[in-house]
Protein backbone atom coordinates (compact mmCIF):
# COMPACT_ATOMS: atom_id res chain seq x y z
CA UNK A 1 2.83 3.82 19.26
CA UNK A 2 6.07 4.36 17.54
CA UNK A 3 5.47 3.99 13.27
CA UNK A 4 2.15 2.71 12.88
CA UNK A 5 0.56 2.97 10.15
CA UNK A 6 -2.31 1.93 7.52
CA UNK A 7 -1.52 -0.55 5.28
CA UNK A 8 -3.29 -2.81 2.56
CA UNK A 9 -2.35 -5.26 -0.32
CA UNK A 10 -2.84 -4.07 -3.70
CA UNK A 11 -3.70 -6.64 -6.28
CA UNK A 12 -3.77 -5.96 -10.20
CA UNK A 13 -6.03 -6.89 -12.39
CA UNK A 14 -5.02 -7.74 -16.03
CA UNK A 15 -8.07 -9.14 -18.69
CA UNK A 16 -6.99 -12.66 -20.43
CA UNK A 17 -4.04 -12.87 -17.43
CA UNK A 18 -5.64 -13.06 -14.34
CA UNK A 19 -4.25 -11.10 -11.08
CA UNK A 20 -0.86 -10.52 -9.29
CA UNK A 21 0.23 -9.02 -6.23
CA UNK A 22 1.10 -5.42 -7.28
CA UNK A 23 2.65 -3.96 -3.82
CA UNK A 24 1.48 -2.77 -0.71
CA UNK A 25 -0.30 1.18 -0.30
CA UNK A 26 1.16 2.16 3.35
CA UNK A 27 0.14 5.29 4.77
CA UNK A 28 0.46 7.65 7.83
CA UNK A 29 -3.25 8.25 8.68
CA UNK A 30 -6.80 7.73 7.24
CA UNK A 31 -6.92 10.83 5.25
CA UNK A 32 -3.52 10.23 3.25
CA UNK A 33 -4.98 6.36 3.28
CA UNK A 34 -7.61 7.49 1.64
CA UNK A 35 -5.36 9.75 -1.08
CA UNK A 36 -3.55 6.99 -1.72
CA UNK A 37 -6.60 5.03 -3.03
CA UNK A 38 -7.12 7.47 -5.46
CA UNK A 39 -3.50 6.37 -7.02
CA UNK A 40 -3.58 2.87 -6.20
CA UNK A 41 -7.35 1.57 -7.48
CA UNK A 42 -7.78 2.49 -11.19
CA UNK A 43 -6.89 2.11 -14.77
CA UNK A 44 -8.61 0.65 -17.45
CA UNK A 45 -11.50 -2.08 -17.97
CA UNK A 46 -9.00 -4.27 -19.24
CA UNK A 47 -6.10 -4.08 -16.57
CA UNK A 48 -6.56 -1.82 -13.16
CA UNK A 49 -5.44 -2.50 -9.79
CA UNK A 50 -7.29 -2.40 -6.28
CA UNK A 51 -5.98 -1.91 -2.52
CA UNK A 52 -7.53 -4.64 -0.12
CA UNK A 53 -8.04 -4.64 3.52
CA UNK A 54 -6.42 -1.98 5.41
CA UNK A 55 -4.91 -2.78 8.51
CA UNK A 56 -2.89 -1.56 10.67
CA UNK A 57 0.57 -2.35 11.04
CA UNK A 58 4.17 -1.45 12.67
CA UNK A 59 6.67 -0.30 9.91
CA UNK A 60 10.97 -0.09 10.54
CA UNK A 61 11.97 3.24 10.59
CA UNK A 62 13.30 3.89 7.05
CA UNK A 63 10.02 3.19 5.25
CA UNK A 64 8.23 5.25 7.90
CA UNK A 65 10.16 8.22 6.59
CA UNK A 66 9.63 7.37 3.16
CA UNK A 67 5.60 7.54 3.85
CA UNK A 68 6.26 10.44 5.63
CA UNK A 69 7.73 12.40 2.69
CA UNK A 70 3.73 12.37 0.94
CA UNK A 71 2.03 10.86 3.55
CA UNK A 72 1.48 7.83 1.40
CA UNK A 73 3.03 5.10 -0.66
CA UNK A 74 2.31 2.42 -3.12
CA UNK A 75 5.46 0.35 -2.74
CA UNK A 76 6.65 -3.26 -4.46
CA UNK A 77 9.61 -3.08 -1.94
CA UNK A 78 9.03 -6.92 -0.06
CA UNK A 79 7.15 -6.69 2.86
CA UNK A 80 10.09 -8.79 4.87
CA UNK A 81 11.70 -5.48 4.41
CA UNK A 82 9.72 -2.83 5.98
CA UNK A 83 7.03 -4.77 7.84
CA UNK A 84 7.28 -5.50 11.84
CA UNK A 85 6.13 -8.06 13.25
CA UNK A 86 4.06 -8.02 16.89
């Protein structure tokens, strides 16, 4: 299927400030999924960040070339504009 790709949430952590959504890691296959992780879940004890669930998901054509560029992406673009529904 035509720009499908892995896809998960990525929340941040922050100590005396709770969480926050901190943008979305989107990549082309497993192996560049799992790349990304290495960028996306880390920092410190005090404030890091972590990728949820990964699913996957239909993406409009213009962020599919922007994975495609690394492979991967940790984006804060919305999701209303890259994200396909169905």
């Amino acid at each position: 299927m035509k720009n499908i790709i892995y896809a998960s949430d990525v929340t941040e952590y922050e100590s005396g400030y709770g969480q926050r959504q901190d943008g979305y890691l989107l990549a082309l296959d497993l192996e560049k999924y799992e790349l990304g992780l290495n960028d996306v879940n880390g920092g410190s004890y005090e404030c890091y960040s972590k990728a949820g669930e990964k699913k996957l998901v239909k993406v409009k054509d213009e962020m599919y070339e922007k994975i495609k560029i690394n492979g991967y992406i940790w984006t804060d673009e919305p999701k209303s504009s890259w994200y396909v529904e169905g």
